[in-house]
Protein backbone atom coordinates (compact mmCIF):
# COMPACT_ATOMS: atom_id res chain seq x y z
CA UNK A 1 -2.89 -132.12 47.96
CA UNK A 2 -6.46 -130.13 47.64
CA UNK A 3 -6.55 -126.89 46.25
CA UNK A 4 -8.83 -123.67 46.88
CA UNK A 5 -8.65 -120.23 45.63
CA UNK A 6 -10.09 -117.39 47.62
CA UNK A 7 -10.89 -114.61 44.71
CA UNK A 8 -11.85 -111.33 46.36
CA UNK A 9 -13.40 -109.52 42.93
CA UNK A 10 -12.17 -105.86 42.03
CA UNK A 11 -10.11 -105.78 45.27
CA UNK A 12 -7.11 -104.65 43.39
CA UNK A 13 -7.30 -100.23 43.01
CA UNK A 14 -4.87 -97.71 42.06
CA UNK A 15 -2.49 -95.36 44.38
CA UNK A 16 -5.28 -92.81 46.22
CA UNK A 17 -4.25 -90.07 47.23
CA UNK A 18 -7.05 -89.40 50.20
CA UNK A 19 -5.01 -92.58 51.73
CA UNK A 20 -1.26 -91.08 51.23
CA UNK A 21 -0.52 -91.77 47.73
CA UNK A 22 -1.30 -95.94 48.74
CA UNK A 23 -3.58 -97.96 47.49
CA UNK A 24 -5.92 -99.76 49.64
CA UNK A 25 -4.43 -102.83 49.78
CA UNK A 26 -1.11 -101.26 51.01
CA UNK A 27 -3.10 -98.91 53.60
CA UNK A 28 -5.53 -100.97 55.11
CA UNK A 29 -4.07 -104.09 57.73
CA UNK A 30 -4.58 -107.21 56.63
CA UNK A 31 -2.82 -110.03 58.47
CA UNK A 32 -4.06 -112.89 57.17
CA UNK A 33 -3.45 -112.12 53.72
CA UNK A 34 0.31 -110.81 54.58
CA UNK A 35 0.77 -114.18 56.10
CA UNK A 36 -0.33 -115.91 53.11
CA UNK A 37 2.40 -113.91 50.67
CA UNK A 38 4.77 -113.85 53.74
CA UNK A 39 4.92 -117.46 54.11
CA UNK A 40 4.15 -118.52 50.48
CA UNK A 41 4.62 -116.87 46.77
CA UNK A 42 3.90 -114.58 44.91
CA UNK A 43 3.75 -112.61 41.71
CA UNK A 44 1.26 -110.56 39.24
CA UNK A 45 -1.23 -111.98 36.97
CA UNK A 46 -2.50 -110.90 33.56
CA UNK A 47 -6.23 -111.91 33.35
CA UNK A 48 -7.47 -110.36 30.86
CA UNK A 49 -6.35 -111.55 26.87
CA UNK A 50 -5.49 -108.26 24.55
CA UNK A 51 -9.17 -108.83 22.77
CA UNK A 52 -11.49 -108.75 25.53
CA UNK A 53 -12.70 -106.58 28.10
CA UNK A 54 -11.71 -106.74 31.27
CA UNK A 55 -14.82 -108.28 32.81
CA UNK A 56 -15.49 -110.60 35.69
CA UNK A 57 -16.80 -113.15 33.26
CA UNK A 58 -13.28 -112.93 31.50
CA UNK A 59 -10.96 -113.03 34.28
CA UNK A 60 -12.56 -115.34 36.21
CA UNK A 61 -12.73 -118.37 33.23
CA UNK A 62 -8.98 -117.04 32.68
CA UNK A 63 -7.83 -117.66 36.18
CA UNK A 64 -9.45 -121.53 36.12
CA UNK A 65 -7.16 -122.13 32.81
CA UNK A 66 -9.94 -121.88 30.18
CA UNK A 67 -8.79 -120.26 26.59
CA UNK A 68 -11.31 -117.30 26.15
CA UNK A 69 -10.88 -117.67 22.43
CA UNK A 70 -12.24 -120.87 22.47
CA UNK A 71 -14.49 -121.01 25.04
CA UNK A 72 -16.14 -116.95 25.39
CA UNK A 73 -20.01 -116.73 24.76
CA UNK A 74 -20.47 -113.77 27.36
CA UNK A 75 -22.21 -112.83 30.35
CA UNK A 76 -26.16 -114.33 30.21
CA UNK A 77 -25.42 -117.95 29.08
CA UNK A 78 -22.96 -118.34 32.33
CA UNK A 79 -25.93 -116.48 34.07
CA UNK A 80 -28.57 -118.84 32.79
CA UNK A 81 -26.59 -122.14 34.00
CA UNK A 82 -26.56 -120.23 37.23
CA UNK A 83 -30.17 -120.07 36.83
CA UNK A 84 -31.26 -123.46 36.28
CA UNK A 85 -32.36 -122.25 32.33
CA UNK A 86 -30.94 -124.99 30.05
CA UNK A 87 -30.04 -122.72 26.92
CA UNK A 88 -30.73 -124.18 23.62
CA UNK A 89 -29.38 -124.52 20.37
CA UNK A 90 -31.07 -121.45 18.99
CA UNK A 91 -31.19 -118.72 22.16
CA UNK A 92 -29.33 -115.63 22.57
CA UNK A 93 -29.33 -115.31 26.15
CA UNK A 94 -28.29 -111.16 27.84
CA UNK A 95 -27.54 -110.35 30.91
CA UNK A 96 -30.13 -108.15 31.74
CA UNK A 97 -29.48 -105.70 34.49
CA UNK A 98 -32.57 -103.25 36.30
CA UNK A 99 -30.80 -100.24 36.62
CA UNK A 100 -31.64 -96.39 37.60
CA UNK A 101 -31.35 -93.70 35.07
CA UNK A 102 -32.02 -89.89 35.22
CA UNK A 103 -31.27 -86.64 33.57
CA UNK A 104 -30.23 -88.82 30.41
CA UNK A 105 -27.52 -90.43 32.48
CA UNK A 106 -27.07 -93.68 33.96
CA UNK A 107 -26.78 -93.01 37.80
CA UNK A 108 -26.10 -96.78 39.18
CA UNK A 109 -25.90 -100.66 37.37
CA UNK A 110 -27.86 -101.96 39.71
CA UNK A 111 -31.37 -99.95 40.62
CA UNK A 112 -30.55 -99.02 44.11
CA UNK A 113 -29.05 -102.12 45.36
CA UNK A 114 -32.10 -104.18 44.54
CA UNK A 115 -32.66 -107.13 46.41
CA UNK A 116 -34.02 -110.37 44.87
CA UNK A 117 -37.30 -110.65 46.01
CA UNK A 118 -37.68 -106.90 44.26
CA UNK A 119 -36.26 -107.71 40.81
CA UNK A 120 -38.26 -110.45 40.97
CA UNK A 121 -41.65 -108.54 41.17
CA UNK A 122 -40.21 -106.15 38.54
CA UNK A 123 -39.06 -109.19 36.08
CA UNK A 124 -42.03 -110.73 35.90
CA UNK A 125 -43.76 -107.37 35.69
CA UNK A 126 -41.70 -107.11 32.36
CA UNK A 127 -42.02 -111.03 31.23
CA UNK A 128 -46.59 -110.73 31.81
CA UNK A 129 -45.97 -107.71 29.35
CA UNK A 130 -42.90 -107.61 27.02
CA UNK A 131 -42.35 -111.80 26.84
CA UNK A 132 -43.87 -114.15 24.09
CA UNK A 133 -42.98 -117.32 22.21
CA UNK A 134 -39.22 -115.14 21.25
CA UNK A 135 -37.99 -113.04 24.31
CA UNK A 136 -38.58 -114.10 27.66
CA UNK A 137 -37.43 -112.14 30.93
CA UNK A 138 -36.10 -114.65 34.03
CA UNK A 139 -35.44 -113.97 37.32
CA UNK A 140 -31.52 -113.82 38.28
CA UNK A 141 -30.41 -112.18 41.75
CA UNK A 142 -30.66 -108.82 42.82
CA UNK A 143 -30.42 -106.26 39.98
CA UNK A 144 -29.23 -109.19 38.19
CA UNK A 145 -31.09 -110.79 35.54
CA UNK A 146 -31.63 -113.28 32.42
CA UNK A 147 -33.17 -111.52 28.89
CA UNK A 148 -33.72 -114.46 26.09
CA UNK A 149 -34.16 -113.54 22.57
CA UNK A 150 -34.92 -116.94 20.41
CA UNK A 151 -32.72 -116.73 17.36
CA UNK A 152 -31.00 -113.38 18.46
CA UNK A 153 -27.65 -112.68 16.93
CA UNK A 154 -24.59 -112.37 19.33
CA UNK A 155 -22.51 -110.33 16.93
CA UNK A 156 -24.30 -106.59 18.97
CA UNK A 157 -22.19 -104.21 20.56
CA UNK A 158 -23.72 -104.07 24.13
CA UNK A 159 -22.19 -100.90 26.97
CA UNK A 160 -21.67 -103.16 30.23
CA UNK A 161 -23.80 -100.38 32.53
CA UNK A 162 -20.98 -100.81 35.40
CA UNK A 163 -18.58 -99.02 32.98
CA UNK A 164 -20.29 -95.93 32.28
CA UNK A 165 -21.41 -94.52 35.49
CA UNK A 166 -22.71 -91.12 34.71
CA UNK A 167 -22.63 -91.35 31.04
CA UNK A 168 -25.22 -90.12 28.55
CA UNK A 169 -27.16 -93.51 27.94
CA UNK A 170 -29.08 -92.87 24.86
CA UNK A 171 -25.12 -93.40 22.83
CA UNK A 172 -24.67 -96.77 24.93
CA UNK A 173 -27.82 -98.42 23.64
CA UNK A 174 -27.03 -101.72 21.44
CA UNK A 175 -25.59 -101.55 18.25
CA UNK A 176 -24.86 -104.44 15.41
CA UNK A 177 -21.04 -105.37 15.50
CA UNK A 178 -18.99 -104.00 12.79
CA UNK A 179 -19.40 -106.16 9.61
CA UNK A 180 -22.19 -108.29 10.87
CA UNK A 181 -24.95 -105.53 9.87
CA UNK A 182 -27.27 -107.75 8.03
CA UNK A 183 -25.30 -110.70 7.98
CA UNK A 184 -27.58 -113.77 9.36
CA UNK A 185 -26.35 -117.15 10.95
CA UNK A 186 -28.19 -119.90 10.28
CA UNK A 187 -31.98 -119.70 11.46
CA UNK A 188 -30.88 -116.68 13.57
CA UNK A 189 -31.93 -112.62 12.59
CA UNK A 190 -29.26 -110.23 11.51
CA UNK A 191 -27.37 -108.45 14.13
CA UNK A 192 -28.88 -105.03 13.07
CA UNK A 193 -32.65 -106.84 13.77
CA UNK A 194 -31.44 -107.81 16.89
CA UNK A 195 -30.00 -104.67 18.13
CA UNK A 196 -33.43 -102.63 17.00
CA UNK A 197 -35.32 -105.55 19.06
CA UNK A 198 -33.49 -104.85 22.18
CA UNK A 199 -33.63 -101.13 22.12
CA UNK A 200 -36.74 -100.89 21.77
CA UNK A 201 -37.09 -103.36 24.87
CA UNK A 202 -35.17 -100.83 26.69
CA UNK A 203 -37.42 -98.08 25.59
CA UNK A 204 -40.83 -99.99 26.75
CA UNK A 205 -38.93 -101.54 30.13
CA UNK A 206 -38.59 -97.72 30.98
CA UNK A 207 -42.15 -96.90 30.60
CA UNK A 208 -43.79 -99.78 32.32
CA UNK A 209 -40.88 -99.58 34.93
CA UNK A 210 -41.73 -95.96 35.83
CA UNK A 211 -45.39 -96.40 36.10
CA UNK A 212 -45.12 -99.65 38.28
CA UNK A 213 -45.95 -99.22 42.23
CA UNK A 214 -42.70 -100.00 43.34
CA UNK A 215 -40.65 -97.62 41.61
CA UNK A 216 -43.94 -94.76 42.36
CA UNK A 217 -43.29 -95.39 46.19
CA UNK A 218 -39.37 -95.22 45.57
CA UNK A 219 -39.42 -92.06 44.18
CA UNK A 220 -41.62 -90.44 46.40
CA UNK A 221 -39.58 -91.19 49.47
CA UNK A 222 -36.26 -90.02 47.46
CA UNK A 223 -34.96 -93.58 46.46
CA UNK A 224 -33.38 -94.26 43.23
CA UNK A 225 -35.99 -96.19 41.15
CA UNK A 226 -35.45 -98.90 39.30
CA UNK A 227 -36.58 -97.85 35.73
CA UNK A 228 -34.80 -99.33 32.97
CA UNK A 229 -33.35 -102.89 31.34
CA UNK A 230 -29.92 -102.93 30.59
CA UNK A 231 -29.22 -106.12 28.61
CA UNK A 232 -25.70 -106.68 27.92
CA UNK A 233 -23.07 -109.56 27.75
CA UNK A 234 -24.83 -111.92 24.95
CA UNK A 235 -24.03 -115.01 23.76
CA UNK A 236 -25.11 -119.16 22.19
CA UNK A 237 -24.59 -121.95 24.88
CA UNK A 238 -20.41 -122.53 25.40
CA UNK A 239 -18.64 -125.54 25.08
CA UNK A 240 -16.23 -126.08 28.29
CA UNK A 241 -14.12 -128.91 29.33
CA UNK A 242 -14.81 -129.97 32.65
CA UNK A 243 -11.96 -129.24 35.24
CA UNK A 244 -11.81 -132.73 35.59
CA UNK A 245 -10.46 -133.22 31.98
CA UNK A 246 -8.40 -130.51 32.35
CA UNK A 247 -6.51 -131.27 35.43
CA UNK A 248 -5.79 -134.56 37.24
CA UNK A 249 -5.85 -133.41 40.71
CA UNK A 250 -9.15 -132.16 40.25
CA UNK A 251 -11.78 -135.21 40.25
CA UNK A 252 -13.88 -133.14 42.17
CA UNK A 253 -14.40 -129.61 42.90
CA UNK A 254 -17.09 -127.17 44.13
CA UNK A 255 -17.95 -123.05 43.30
CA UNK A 256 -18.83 -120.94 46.10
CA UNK A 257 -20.58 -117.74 45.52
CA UNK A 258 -23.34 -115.34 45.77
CA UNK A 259 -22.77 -114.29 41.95
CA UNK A 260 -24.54 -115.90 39.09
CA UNK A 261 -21.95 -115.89 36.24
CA UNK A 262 -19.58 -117.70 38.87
CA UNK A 263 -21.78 -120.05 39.71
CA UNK A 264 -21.78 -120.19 35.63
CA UNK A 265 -18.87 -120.36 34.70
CA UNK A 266 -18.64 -123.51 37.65
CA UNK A 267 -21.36 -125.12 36.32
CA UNK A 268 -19.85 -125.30 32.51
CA UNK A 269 -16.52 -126.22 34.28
CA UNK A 270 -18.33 -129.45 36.04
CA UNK A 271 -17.78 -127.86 39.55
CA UNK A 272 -20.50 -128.52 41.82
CA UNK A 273 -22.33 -125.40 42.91
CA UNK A 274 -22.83 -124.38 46.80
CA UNK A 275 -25.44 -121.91 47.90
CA UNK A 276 -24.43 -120.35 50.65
CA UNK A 277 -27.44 -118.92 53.27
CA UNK A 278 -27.04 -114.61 53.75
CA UNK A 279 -24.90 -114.59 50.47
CA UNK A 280 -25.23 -111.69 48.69
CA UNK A 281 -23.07 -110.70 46.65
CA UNK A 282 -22.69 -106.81 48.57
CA UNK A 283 -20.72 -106.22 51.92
CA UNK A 284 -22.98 -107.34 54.06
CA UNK A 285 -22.75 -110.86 52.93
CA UNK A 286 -22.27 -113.82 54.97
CA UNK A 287 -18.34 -114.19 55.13
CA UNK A 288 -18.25 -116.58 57.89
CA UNK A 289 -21.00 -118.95 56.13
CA UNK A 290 -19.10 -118.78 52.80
CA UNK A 291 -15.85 -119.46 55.06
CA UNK A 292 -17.88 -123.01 56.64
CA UNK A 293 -18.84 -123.84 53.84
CA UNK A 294 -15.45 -123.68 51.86
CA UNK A 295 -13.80 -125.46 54.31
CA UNK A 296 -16.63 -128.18 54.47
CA UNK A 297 -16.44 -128.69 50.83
CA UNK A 298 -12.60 -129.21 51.29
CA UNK A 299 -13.27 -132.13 52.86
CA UNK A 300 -14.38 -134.08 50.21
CA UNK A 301 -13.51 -131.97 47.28
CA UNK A 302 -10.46 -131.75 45.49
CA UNK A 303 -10.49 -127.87 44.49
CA UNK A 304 -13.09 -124.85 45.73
CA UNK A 305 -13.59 -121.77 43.89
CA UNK A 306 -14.49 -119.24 46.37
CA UNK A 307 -15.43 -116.04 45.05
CA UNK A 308 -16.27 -112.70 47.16
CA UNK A 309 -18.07 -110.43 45.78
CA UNK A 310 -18.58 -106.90 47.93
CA UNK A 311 -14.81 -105.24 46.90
CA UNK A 312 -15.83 -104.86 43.23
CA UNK A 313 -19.44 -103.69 44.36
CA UNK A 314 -18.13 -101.01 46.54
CA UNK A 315 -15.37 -100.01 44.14
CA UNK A 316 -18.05 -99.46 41.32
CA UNK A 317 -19.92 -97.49 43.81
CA UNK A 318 -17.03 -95.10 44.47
CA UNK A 319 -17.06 -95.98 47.94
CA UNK A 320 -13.50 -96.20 49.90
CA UNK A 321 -14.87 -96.42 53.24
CA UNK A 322 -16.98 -99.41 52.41
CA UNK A 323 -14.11 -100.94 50.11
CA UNK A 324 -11.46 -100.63 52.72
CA UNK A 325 -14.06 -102.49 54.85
CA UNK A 326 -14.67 -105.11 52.22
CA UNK A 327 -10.97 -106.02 52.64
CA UNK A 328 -11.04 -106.27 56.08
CA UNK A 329 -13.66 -108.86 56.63
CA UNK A 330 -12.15 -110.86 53.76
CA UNK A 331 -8.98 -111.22 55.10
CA UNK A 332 -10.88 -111.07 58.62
CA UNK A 333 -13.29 -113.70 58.11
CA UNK A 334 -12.56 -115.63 55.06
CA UNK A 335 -8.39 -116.15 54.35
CA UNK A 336 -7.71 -116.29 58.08
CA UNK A 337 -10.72 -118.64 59.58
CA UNK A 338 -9.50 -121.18 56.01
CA UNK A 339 -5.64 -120.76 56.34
CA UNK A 340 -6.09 -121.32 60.55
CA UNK A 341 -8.17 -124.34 60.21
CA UNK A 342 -6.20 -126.21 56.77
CA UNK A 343 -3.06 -125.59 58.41
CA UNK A 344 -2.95 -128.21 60.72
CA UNK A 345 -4.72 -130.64 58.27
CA UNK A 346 -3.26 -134.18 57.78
CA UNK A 347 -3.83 -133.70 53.81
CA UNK A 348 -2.43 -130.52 52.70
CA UNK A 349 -4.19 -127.89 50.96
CA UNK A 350 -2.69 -125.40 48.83
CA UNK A 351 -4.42 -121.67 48.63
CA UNK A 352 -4.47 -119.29 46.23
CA UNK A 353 -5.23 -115.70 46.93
CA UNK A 354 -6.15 -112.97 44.44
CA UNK A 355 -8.98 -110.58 42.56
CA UNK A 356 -10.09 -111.31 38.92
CA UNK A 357 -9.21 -107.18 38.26
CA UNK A 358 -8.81 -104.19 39.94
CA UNK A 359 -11.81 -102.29 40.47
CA UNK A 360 -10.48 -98.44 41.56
CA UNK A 361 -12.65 -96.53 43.53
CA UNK A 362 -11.65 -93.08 41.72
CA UNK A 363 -12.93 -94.33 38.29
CA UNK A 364 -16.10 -96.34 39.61
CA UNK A 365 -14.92 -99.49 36.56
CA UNK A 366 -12.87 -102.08 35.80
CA UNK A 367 -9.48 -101.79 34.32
CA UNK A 368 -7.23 -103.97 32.17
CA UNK A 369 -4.52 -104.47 34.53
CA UNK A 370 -2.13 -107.14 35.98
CA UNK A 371 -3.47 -108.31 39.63
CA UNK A 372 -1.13 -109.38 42.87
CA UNK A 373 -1.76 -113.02 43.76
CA UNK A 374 -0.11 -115.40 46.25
CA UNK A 375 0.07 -119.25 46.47
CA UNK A 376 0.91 -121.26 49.76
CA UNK A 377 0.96 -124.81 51.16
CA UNK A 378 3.18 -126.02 54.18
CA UNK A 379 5.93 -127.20 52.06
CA UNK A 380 6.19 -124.19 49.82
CA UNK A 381 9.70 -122.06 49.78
CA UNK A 382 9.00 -118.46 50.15
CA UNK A 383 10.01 -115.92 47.91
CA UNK A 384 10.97 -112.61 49.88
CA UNK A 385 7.69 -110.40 49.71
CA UNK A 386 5.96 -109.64 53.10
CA UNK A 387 3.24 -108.15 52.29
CA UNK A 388 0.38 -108.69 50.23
CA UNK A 389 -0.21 -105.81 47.82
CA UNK A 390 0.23 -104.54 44.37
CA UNK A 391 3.65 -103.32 44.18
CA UNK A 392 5.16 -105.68 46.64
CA UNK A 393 3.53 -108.90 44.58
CA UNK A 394 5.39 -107.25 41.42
CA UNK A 395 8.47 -108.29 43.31
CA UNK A 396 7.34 -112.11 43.54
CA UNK A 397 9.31 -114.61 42.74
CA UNK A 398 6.32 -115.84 40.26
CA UNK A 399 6.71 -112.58 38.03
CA UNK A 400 4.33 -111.99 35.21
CA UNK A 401 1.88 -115.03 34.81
CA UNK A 402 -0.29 -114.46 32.04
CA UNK A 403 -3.70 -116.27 31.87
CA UNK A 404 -3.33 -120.16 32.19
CA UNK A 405 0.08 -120.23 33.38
CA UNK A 406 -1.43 -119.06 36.77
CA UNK A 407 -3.49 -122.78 37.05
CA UNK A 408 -0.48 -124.41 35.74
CA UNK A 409 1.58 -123.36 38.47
CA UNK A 410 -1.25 -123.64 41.24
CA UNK A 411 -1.47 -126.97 39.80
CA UNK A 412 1.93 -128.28 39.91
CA UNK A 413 1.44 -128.75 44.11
């Protein structure tokens, strides 16, 4: 039997009560996905461990089995496999996020919905005049980006920008971890060095930002400019066990997504990584390309991680409308064009559909709660839930799977 799970991030939200008092996964119709829990099973799923925040970078090496107390390093080193940068032994490597600030506040994560050809201009902009033989600025996608400090210290406390929409910014910038002070690793600066070293990055991004011609032409026709760094999610070069050594039914398997810490996280976890034409990451992304190309993989693969971006982007931008439509297209385009066509396959294939967190529309962020999820094949015997929600998953005959249990049980078909 192959195996794919179809991850739509942040699509989980809370009860809203523009939309009845249901959230949007009970309010807006989505067949596919109700098919999927009507004719398979189904429970809730605790992705995030009690230590961590409840990040994308967390969830998602949770969901694939991976113990994050073994295996965390943050953010930028998933980003940089994403990349193509081959961390060494002695790099700190950020997350580093262009986003747009004003009146002291941070007004979005991700510069006005930058696209990749722009953040490129403005990265190396920032490598030609902050970078030297230490910290070097590399191009990600979008708003997202790579920051390298050579023998930074990961032990900094560093705000996530997604999580503090309209928050003062000057008491989010970077500050040593607790105990670690002036404490130095081996051939690595203290935390407190590091943390004055990236502030004051922030502090010169934002003045060669403002004064650069893309932002100036921005701002004059009322755009939000991209005028500040955020770097954020540090950490060394992780040590992960490839699938394949984890789990005997996967010899091979593939990551699909317009994301760079998923493709990441896949590349640490030996999957092979599939770039899919028109992805990007937002709603307008290329659903039925992703959906091709899934089902392509499928073929030869033994397991495809396909990740969907646009539900977490539009929850973060506060945006029902657009979420509601997010959902749509994924069940639309993605669960039902993959469940229609594996259905009548000779070789089974089992599917597992889910986010990584919810992402509520209300509070523009990610919370540290359970998510729905449902698991079919053929064969499987149904539990008795209909629909595919959050309260009627809660009912599943899975219950409460916490972390690795959830790829144990995928597993076991």
């Amino acid at each position: 039997m192959k195996h794919i799970i179809i991850l739509g991030d942040g699509m989980a939200d809370h009860h809203v009560g523009r939309l009845g008092g249901k959230t949007l996964l009970q309010h807006v119709e989505t067949p596919y996905m109700d098919t999927l829990a009507r004719e398979g099973r189904t429970g809730k799923l605790v992705t995030i461990p009690d230590n961590f925040h409840p990040g994308s970078e967390v969830a998602n090496t949770a969901i694939l089995g991976y113990d994050l107390n073994k295996v965390y390093e943050g953010r930028g080193p998933l980003e940089a496999a994403s990349i193509g940068y081959e961390m060494q032994e002695e790099d700190l490597a950020l997350r580093c996020n262009i986003i747009t600030l004003a009146d002291g506040k941070i007004i979005n994560h991700h510069g006005g919905h930058l696209k990749t050809e722009e953040g490129d201009i403005l990265i190396h902009y920032l490598d030609n005049r902050l970078g030297n033989e230490k910290i070097r600025f590399i191009t990600g996608i979008q708003y997202r980006h790579l920051l390298i400090v050579k023998g930074g210290s990961k032990h900094i406390e560093c705000a996530p920008p997604h999580d503090h929409p309209e928050e003062q910014w000057k008491g989010l910038l970077v500050r040593p971890e607790k105990g670690w002070e002036d404490r130095c690793e081996e051939g690595r600066m203290s935390a407190s060095e590091t943390a004055e070293l990236l502030n004051a990055l922030i502090f010169k991004s934002q003045e060669l930002l403002t004064l650069h011609p893309f932002n100036i032409e921005r701002k004059a026709i009322g755009k939000d400019t991209a005028n500040s760094i955020w770097p954020w999610g540090g950490g060394y070069r992780p040590r992960m066990e490839p699938m394949a050594d984890k789990y005997a039914k996967v010899k091979t398997g593939s990551v699909i997504s317009a994301v760079d810490l998923i493709r990441g996280i896949g590349h640490y976890a030996g999957l092979k990584i599939i770039k899919v034409d028109g992805a990007t990451g937002l709603a307008n992304t290329n659903y039925e390309g992703k959906a091709e190309a899934a089902i392509e993989a499928l073929k030869s693969d033994d397991f495809v991680f396909l990740h969907i971006e646009a539900s977490d982007e539009a929850g973060h931008d506060g945006d029902l409308e657009l979420k509601m439509q997010t959902i749509r297209n994924l069940d639309s385009k993605i669960v039902g064009p993959i469940y229609n066509k594996v259905k009548t396959w000779d070789e089974p294939v089992c599917i597992a559909l889910l986010p990584d967190h919810p992402t509520p529309v209300e509070i523009r962020t990610h919370v540290k709660e359970p998510v729905p999820f449902a698991i079919w094949h053929p064969n499987i015997e149904p539990d008795s839930v209909c629909t595919f929600d959050e309260e009627s998953c809660e009912k599943g005959s899975y219950g409460t799977l916490y972390m690795e249990q959830f790829m144990n049980e995928f597993m076991k078909y």
